[in-house]
PDB file of N, CA and C in Angstrom:
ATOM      1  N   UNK A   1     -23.382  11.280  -3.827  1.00  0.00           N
ATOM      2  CA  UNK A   1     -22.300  10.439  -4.285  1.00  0.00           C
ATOM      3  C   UNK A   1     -21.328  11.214  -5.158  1.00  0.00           C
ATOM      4  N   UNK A   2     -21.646  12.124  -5.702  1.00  0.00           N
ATOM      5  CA  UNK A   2     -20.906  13.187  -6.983  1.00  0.00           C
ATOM      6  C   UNK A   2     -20.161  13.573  -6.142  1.00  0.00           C
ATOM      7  N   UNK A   3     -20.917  14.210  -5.234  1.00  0.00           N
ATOM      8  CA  UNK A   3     -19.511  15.379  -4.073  1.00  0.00           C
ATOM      9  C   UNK A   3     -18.448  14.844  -3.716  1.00  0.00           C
ATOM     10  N   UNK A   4     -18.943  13.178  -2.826  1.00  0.00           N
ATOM     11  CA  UNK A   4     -17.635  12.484  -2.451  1.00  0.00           C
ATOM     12  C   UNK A   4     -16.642  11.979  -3.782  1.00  0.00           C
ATOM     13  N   UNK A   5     -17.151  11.849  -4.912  1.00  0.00           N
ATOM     14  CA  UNK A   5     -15.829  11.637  -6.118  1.00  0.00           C
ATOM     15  C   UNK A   5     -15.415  13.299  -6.189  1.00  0.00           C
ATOM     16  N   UNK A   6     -16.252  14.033  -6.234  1.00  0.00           N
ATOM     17  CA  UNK A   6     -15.338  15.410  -6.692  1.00  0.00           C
ATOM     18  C   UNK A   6     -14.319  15.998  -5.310  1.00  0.00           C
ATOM     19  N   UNK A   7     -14.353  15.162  -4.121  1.00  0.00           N
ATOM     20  CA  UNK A   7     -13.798  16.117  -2.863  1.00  0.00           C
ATOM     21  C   UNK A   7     -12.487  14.985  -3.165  1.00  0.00           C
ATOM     22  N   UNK A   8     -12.739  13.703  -3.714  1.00  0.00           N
ATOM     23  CA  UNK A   8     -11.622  12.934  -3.840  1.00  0.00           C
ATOM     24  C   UNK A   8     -10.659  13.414  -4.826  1.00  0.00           C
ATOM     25  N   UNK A   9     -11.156  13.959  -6.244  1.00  0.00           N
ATOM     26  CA  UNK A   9     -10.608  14.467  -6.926  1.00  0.00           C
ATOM     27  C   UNK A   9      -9.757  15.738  -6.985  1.00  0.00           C
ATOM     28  N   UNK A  10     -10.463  16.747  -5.727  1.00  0.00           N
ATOM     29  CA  UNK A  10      -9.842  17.654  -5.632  1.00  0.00           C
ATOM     30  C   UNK A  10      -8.737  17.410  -4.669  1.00  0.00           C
ATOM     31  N   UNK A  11      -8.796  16.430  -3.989  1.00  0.00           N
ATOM     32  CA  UNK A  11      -7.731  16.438  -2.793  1.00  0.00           C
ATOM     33  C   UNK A  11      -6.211  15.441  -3.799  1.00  0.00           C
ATOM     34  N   UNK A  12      -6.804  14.920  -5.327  1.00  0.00           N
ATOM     35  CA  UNK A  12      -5.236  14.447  -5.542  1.00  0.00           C
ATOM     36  C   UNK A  12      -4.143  15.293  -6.143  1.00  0.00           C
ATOM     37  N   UNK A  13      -2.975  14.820  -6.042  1.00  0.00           N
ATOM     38  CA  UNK A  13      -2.136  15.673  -6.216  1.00  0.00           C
ATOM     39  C   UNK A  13      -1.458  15.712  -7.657  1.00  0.00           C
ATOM     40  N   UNK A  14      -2.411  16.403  -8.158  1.00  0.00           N
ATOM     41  CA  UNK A  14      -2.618  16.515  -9.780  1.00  0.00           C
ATOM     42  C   UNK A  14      -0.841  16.951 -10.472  1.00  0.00           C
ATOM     43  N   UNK A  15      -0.438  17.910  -9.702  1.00  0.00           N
ATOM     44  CA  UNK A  15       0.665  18.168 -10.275  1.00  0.00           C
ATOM     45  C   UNK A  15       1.300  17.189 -10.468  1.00  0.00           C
ATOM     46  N   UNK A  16       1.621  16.276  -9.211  1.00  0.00           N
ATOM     47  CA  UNK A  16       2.599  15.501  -9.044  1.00  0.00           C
ATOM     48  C   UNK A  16       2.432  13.848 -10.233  1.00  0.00           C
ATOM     49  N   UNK A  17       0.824  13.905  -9.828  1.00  0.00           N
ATOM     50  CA  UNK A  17       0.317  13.033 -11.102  1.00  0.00           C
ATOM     51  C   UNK A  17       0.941  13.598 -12.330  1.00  0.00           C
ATOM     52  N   UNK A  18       0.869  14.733 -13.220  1.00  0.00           N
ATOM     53  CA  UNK A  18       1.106  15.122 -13.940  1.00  0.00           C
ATOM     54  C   UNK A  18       2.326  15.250 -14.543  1.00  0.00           C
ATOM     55  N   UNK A  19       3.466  16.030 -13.749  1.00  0.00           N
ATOM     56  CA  UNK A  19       4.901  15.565 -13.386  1.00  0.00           C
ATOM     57  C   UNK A  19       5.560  14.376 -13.587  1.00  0.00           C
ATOM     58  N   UNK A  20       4.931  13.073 -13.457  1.00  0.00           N
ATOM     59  CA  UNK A  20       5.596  12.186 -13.345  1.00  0.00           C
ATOM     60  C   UNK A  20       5.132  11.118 -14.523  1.00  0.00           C
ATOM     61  N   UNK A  21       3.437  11.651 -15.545  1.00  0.00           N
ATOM     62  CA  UNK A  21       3.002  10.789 -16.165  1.00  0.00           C
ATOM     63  C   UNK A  21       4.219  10.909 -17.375  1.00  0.00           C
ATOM     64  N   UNK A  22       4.591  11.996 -17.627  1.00  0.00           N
ATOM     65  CA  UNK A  22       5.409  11.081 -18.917  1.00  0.00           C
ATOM     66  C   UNK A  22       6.468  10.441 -18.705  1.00  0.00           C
ATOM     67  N   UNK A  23       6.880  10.523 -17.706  1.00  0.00           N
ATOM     68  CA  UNK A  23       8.367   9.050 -17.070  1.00  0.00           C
ATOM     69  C   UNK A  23       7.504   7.849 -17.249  1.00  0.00           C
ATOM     70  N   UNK A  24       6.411   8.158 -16.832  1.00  0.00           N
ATOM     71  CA  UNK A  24       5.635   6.740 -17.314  1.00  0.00           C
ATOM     72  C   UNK A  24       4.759   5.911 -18.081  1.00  0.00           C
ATOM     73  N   UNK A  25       4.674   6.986 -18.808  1.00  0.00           N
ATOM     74  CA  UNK A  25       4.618   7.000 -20.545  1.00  0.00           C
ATOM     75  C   UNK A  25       5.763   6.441 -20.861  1.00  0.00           C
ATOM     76  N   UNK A  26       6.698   7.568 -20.710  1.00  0.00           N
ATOM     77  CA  UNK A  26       7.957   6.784 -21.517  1.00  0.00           C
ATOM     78  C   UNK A  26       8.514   5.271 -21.728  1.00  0.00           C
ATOM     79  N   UNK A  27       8.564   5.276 -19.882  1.00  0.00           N
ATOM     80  CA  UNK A  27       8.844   3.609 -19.730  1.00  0.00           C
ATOM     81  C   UNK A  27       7.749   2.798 -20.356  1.00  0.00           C
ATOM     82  N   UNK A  28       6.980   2.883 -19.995  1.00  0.00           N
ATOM     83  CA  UNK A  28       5.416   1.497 -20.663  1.00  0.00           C
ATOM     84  C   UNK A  28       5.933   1.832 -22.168  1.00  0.00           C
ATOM     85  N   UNK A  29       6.293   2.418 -23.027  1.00  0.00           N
ATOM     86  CA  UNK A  29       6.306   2.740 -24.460  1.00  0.00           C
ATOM     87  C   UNK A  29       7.954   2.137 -24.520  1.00  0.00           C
ATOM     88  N   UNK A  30       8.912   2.060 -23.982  1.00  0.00           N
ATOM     89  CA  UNK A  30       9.920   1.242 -23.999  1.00  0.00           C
ATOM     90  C   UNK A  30       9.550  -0.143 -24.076  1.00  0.00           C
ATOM     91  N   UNK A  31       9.013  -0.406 -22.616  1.00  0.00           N
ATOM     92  CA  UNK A  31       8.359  -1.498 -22.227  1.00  0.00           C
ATOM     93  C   UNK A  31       7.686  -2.467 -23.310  1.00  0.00           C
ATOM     94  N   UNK A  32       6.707  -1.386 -23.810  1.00  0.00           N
ATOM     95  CA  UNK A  32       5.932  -2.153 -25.258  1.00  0.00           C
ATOM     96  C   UNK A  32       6.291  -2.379 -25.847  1.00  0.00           C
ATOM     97  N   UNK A  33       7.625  -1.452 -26.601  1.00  0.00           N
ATOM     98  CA  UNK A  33       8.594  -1.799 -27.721  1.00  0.00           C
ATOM     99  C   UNK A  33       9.439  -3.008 -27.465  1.00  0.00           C
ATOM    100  N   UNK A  34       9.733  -3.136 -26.647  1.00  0.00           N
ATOM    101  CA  UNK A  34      10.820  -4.182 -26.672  1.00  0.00           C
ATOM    102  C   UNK A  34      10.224  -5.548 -25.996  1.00  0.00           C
ATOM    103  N   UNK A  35       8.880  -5.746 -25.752  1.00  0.00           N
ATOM    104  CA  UNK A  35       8.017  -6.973 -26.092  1.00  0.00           C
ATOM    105  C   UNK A  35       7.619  -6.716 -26.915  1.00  0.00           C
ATOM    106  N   UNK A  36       7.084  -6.115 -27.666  1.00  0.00           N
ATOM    107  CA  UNK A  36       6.283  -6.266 -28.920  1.00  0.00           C
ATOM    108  C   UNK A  36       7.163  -6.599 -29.937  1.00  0.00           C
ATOM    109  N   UNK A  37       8.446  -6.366 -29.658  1.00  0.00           N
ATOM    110  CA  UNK A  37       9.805  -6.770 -31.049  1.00  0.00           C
ATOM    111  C   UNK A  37      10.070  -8.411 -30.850  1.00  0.00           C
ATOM    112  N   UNK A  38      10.298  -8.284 -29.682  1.00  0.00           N
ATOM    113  CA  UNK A  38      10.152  -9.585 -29.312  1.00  0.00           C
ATOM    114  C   UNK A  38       9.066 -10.852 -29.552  1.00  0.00           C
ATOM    115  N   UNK A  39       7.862 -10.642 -29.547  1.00  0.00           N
ATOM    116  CA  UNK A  39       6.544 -11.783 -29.618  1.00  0.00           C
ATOM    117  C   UNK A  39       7.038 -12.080 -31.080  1.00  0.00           C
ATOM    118  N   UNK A  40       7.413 -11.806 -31.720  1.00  0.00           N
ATOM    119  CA  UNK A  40       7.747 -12.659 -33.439  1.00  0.00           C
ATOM    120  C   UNK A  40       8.734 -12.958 -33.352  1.00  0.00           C
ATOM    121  N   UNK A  41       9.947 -12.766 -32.877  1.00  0.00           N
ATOM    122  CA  UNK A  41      11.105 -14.319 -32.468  1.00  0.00           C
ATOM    123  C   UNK A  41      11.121 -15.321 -32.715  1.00  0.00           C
ATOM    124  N   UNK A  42      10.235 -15.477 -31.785  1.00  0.00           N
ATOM    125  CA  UNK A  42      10.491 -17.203 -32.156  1.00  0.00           C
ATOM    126  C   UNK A  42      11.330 -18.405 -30.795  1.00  0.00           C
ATOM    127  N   UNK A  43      11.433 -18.983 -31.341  1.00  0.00           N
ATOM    128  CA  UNK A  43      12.759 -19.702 -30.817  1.00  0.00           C
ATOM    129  C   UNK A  43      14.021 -19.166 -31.141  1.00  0.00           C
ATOM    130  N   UNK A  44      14.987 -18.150 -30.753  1.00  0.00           N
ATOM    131  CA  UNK A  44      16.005 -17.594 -30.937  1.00  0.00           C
ATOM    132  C   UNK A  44      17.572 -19.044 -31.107  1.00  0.00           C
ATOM    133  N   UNK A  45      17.525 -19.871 -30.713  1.00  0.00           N
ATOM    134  CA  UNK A  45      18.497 -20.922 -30.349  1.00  0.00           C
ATOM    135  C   UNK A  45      18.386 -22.363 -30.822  1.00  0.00           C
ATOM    136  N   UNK A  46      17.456 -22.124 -32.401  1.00  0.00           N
ATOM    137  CA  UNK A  46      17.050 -22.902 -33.001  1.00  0.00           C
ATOM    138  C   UNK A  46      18.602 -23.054 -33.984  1.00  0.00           C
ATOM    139  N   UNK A  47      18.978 -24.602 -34.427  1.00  0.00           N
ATOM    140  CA  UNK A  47      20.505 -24.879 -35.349  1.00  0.00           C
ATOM    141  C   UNK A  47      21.634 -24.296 -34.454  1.00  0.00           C
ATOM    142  N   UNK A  48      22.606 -24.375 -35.333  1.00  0.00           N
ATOM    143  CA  UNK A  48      24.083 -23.493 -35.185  1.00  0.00           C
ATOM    144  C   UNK A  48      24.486 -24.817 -33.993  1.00  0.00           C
ATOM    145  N   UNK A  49      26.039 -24.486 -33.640  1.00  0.00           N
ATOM    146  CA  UNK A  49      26.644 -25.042 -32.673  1.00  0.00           C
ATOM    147  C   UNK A  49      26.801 -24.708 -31.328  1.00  0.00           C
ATOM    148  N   UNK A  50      26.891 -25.981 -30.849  1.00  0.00           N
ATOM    149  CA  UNK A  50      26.370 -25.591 -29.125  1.00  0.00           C
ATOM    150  C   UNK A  50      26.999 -24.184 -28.701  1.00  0.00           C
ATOM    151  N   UNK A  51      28.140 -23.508 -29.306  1.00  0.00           N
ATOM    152  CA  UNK A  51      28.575 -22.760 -28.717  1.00  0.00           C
ATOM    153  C   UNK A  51      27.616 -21.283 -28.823  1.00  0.00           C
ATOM    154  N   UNK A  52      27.088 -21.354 -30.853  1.00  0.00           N
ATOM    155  CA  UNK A  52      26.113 -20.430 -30.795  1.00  0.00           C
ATOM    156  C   UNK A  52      25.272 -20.441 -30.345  1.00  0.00           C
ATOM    157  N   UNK A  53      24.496 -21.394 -29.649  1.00  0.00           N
ATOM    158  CA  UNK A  53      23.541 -21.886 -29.254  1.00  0.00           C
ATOM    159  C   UNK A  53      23.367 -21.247 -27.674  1.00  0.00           C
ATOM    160  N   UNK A  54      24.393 -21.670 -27.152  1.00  0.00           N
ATOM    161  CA  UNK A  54      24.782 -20.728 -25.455  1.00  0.00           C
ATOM    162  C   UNK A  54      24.913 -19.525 -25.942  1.00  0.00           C
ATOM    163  N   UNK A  55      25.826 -18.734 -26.788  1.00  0.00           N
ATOM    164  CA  UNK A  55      25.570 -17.161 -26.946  1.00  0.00           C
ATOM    165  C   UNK A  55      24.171 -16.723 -27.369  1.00  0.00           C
ATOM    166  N   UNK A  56      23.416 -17.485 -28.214  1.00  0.00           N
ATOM    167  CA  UNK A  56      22.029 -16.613 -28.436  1.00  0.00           C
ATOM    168  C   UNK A  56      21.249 -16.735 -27.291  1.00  0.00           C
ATOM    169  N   UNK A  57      21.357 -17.832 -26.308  1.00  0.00           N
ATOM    170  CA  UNK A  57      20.638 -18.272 -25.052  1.00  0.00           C
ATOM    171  C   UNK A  57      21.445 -16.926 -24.017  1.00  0.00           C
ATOM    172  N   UNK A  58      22.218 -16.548 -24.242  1.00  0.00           N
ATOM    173  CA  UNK A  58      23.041 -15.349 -23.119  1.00  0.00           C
ATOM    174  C   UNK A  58      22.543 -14.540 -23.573  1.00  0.00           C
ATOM    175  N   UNK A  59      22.668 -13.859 -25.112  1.00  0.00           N
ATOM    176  CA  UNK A  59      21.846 -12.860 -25.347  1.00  0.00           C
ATOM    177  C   UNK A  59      20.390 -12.647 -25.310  1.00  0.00           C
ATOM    178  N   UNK A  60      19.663 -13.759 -25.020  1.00  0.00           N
ATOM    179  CA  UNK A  60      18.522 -13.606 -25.062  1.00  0.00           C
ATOM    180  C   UNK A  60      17.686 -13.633 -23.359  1.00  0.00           C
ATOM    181  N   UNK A  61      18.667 -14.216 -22.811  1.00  0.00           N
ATOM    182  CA  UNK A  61      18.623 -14.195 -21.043  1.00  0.00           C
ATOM    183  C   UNK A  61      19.042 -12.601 -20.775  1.00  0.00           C
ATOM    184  N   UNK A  62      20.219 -12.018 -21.341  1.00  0.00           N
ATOM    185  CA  UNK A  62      20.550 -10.403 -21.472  1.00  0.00           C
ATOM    186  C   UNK A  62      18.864  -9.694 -21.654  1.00  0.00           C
ATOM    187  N   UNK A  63      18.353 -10.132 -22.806  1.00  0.00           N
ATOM    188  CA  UNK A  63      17.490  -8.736 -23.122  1.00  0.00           C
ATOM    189  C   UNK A  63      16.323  -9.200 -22.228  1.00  0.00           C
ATOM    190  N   UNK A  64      16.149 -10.694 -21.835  1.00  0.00           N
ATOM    191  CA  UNK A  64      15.031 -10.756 -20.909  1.00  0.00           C
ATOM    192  C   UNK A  64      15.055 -10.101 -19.226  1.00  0.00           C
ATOM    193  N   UNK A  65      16.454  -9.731 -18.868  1.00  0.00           N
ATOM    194  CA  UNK A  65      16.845  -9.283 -17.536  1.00  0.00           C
ATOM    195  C   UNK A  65      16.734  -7.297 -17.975  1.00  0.00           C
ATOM    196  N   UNK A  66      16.830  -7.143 -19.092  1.00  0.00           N
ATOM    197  CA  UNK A  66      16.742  -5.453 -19.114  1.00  0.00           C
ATOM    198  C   UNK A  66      15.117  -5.108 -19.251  1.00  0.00           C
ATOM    199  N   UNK A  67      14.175  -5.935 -19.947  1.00  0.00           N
ATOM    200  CA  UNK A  67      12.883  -6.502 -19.879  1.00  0.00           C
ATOM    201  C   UNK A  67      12.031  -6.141 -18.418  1.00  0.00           C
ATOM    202  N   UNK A  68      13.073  -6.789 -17.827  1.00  0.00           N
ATOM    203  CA  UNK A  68      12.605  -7.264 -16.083  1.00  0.00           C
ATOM    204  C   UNK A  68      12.880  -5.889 -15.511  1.00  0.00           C
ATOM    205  N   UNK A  69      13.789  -5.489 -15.855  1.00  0.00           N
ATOM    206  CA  UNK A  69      13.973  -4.201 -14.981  1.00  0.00           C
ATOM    207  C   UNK A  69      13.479  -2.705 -15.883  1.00  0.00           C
ATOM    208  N   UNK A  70      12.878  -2.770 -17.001  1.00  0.00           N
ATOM    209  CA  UNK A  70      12.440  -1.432 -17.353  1.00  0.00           C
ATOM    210  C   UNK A  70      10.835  -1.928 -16.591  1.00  0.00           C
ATOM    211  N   UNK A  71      10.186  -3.104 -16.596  1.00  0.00           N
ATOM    212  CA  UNK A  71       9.038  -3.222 -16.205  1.00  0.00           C
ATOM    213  C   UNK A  71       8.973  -3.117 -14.257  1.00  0.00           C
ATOM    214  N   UNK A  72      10.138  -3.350 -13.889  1.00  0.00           N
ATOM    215  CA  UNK A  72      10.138  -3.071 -12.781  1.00  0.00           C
ATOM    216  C   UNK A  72      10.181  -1.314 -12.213  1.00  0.00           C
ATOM    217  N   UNK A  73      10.982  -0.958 -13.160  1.00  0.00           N
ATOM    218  CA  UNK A  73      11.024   0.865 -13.225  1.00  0.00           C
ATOM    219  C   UNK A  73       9.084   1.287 -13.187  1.00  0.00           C
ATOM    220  N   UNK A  74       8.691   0.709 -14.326  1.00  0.00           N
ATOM    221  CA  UNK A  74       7.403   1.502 -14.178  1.00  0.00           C
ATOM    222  C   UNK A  74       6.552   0.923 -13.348  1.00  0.00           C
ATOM    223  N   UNK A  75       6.768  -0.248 -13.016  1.00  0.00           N
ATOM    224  CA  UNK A  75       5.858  -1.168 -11.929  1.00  0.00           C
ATOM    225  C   UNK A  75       6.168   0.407 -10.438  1.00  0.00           C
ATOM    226  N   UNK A  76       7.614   0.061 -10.218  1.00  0.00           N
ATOM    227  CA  UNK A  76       7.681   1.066  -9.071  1.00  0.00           C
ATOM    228  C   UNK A  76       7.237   2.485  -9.048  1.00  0.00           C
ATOM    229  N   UNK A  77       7.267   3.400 -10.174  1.00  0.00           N
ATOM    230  CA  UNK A  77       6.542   4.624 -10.675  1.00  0.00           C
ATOM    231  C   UNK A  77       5.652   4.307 -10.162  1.00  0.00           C
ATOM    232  N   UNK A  78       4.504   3.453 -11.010  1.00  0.00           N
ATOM    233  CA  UNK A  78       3.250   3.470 -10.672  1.00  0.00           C
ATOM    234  C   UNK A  78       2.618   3.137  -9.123  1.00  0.00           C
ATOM    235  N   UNK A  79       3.281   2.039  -8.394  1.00  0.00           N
ATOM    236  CA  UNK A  79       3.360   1.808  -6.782  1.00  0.00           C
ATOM    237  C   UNK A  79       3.333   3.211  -5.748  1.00  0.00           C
ATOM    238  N   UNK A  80       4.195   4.329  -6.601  1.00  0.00           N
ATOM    239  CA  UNK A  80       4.677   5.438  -6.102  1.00  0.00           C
ATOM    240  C   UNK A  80       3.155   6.664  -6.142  1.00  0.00           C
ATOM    241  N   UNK A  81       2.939   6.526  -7.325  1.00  0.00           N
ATOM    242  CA  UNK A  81       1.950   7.066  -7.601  1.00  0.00           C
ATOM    243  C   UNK A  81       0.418   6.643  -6.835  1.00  0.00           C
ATOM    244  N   UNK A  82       0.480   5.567  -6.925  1.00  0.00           N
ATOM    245  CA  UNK A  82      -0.747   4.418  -6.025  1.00  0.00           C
ATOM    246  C   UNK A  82      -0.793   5.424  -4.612  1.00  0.00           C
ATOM    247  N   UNK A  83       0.924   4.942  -4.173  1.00  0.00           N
ATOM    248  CA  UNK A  83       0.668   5.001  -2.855  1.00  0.00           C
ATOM    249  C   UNK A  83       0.132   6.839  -2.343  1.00  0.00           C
ATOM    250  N   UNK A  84       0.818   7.916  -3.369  1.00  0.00           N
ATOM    251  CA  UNK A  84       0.185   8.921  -3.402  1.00  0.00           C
ATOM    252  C   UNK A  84      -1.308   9.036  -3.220  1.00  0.00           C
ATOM    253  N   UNK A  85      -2.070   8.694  -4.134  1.00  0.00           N
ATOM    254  CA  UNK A  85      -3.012   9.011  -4.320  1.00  0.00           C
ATOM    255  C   UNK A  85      -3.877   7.987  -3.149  1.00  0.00           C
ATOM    256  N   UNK A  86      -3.791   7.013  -2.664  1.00  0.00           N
ATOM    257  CA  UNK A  86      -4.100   6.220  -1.638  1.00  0.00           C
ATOM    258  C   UNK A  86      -4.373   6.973  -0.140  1.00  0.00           C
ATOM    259  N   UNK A  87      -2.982   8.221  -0.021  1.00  0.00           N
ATOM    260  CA  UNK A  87      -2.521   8.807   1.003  1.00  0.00           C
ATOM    261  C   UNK A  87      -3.506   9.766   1.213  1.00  0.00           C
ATOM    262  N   UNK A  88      -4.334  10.465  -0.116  1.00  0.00           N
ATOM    263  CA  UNK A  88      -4.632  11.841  -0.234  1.00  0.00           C
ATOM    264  C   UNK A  88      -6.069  11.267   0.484  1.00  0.00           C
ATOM    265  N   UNK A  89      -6.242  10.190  -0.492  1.00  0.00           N
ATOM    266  CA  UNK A  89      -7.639   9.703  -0.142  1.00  0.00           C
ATOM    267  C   UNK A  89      -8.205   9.518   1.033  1.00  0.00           C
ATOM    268  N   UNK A  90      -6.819   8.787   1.395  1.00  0.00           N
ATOM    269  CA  UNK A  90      -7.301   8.653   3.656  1.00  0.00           C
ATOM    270  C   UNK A  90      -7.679   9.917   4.101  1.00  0.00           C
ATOM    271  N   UNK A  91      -6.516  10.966   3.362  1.00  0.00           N
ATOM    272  CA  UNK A  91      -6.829  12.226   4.292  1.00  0.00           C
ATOM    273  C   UNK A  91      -8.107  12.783   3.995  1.00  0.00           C
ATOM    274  N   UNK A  92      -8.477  12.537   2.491  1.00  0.00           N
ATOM    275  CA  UNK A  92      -9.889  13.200   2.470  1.00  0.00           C
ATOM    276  C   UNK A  92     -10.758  12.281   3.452  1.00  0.00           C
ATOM    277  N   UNK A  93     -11.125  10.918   3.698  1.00  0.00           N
ATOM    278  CA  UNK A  93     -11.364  10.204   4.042  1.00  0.00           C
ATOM    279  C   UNK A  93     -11.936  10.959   5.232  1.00  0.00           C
ATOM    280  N   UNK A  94     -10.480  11.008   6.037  1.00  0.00           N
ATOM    281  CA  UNK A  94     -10.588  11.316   7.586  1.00  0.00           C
ATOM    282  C   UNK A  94     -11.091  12.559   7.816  1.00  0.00           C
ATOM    283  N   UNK A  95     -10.684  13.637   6.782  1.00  0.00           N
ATOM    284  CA  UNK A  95     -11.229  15.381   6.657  1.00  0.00           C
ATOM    285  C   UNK A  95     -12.594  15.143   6.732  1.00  0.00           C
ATOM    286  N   UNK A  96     -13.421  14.020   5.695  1.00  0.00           N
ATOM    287  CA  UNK A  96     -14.638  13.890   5.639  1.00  0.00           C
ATOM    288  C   UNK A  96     -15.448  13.628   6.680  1.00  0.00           C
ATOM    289  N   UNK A  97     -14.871  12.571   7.250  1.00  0.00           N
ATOM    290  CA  UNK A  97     -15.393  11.736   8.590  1.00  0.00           C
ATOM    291  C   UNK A  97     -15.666  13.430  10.114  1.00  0.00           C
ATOM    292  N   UNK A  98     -14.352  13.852  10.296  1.00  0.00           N
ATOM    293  CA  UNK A  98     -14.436  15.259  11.172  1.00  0.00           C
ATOM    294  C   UNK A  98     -15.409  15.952  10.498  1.00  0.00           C
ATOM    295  N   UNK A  99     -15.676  16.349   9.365  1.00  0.00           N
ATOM    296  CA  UNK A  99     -16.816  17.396   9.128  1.00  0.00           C
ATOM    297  C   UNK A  99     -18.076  16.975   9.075  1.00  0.00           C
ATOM    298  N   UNK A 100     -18.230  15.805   9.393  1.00  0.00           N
ATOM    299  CA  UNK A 100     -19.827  14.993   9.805  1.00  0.00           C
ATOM    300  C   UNK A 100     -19.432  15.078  10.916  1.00  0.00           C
ATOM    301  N   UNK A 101     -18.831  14.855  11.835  1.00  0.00           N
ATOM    302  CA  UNK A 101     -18.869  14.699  13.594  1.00  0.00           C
ATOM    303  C   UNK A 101     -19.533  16.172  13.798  1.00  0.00           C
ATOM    304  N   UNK A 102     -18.259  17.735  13.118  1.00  0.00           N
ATOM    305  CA  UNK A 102     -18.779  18.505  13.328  1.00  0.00           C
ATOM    306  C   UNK A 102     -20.300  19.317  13.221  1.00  0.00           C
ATOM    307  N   UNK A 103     -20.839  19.009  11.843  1.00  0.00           N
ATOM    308  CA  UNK A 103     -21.738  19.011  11.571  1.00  0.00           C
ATOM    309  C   UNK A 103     -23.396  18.560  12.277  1.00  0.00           C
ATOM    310  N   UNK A 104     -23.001  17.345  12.807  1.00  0.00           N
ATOM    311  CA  UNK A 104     -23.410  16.432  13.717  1.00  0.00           C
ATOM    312  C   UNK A 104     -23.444  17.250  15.311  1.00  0.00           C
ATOM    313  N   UNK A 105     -22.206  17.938  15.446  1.00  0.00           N
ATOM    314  CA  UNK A 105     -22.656  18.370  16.875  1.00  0.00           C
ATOM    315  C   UNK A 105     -23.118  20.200  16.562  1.00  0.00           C
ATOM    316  N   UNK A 106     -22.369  20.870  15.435  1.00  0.00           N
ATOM    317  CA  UNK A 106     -23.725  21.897  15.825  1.00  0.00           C
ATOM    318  C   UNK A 106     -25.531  21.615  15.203  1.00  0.00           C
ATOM    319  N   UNK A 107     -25.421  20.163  14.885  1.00  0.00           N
ATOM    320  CA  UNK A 107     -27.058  20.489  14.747  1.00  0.00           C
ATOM    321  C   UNK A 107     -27.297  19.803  15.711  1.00  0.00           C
ATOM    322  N   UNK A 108     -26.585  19.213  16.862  1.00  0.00           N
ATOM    323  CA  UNK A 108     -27.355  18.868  18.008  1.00  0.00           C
ATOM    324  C   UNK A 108     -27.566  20.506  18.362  1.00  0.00           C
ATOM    325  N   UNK A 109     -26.252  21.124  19.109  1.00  0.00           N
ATOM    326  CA  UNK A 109     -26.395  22.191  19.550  1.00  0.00           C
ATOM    327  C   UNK A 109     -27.704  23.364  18.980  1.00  0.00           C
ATOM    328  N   UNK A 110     -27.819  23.402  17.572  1.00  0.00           N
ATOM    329  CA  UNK A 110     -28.887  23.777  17.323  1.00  0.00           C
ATOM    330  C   UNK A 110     -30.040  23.576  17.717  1.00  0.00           C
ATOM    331  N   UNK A 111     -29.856  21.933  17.793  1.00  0.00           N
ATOM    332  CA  UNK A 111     -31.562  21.831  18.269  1.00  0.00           C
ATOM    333  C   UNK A 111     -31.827  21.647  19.701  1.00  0.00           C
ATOM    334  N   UNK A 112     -30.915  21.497  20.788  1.00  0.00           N
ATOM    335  CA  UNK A 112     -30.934  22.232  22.429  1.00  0.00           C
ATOM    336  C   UNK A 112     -31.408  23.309  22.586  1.00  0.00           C
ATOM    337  N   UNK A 113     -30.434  24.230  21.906  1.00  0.00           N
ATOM    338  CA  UNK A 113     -31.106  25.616  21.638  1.00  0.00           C
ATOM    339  C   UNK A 113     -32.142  25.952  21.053  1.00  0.00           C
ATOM    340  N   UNK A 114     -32.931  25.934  20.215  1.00  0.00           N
ATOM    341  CA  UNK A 114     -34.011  25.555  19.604  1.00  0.00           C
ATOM    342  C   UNK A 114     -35.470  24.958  20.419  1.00  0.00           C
ATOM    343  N   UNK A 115     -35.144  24.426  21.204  1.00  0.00           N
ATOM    344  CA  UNK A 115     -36.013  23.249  22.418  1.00  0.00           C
ATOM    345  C   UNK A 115     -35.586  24.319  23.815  1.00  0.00           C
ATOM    346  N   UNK A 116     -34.800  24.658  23.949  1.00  0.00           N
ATOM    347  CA  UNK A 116     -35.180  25.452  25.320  1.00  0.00           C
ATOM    348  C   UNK A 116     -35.613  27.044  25.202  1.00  0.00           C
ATOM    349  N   UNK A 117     -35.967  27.316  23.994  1.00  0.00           N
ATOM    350  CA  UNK A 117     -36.314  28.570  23.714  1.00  0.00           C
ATOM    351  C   UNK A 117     -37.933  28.032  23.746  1.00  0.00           C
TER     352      UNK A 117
END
């Protein structure tokens, strides 16, 4: 069971993992900051006149749509990354699967040979 995690491990593409973790660091650490500033708010559109009332509701629909799209940035990073490492895996997958077939037919062949001697 060790071998098949370590043949998985060696087949991912570490650089590219590597390369790309602090874009996604960065974003999740945006991400956090600007919910975590947010959860003590409150009700933002509490008093004032209807008119302030629609501007803090715009500004606050504003920072919930930049919200949506830094979490969508790292949502897609990470999808990107998924689908990488998903890819490598089939191939080890399938590399694995051929080197049991092969394996499989020279120890037949071995043991033909073996039996008619």
């Amino acid at each position: 069971m060790a071998i098949g995690w370590m043949t998985i491990l060696s087949n991912v593409p570490w650089s590219d993992v590597i390369r790309n973790a602090p874009a996604v660091a960065e974003g999740a650490k945006k991400l956090w900051k600007k919910v975590g500033s947010n959860a003590g708010k409150g009700n933002v559109v509490d008093g004032g006149s209807p008119e302030e009332r629609i501007a803090a509701l715009h500004a606050r629909v504003d920072e919930l749509q930049a919200q949506m799209l830094a979490s969508s940035e790292v949502i897609q990073s990470l999808a990107e990354q998924n689908a990488q490492l998903i890819a490598r895996i089939e191939s080890g997958r399938r590399r694995l699967a051929l080197l049991v077939l092969l394996n499989l037919l020279v120890v037949g062949i071995a043991l033909a040979v073996l039996l008619r001697a």
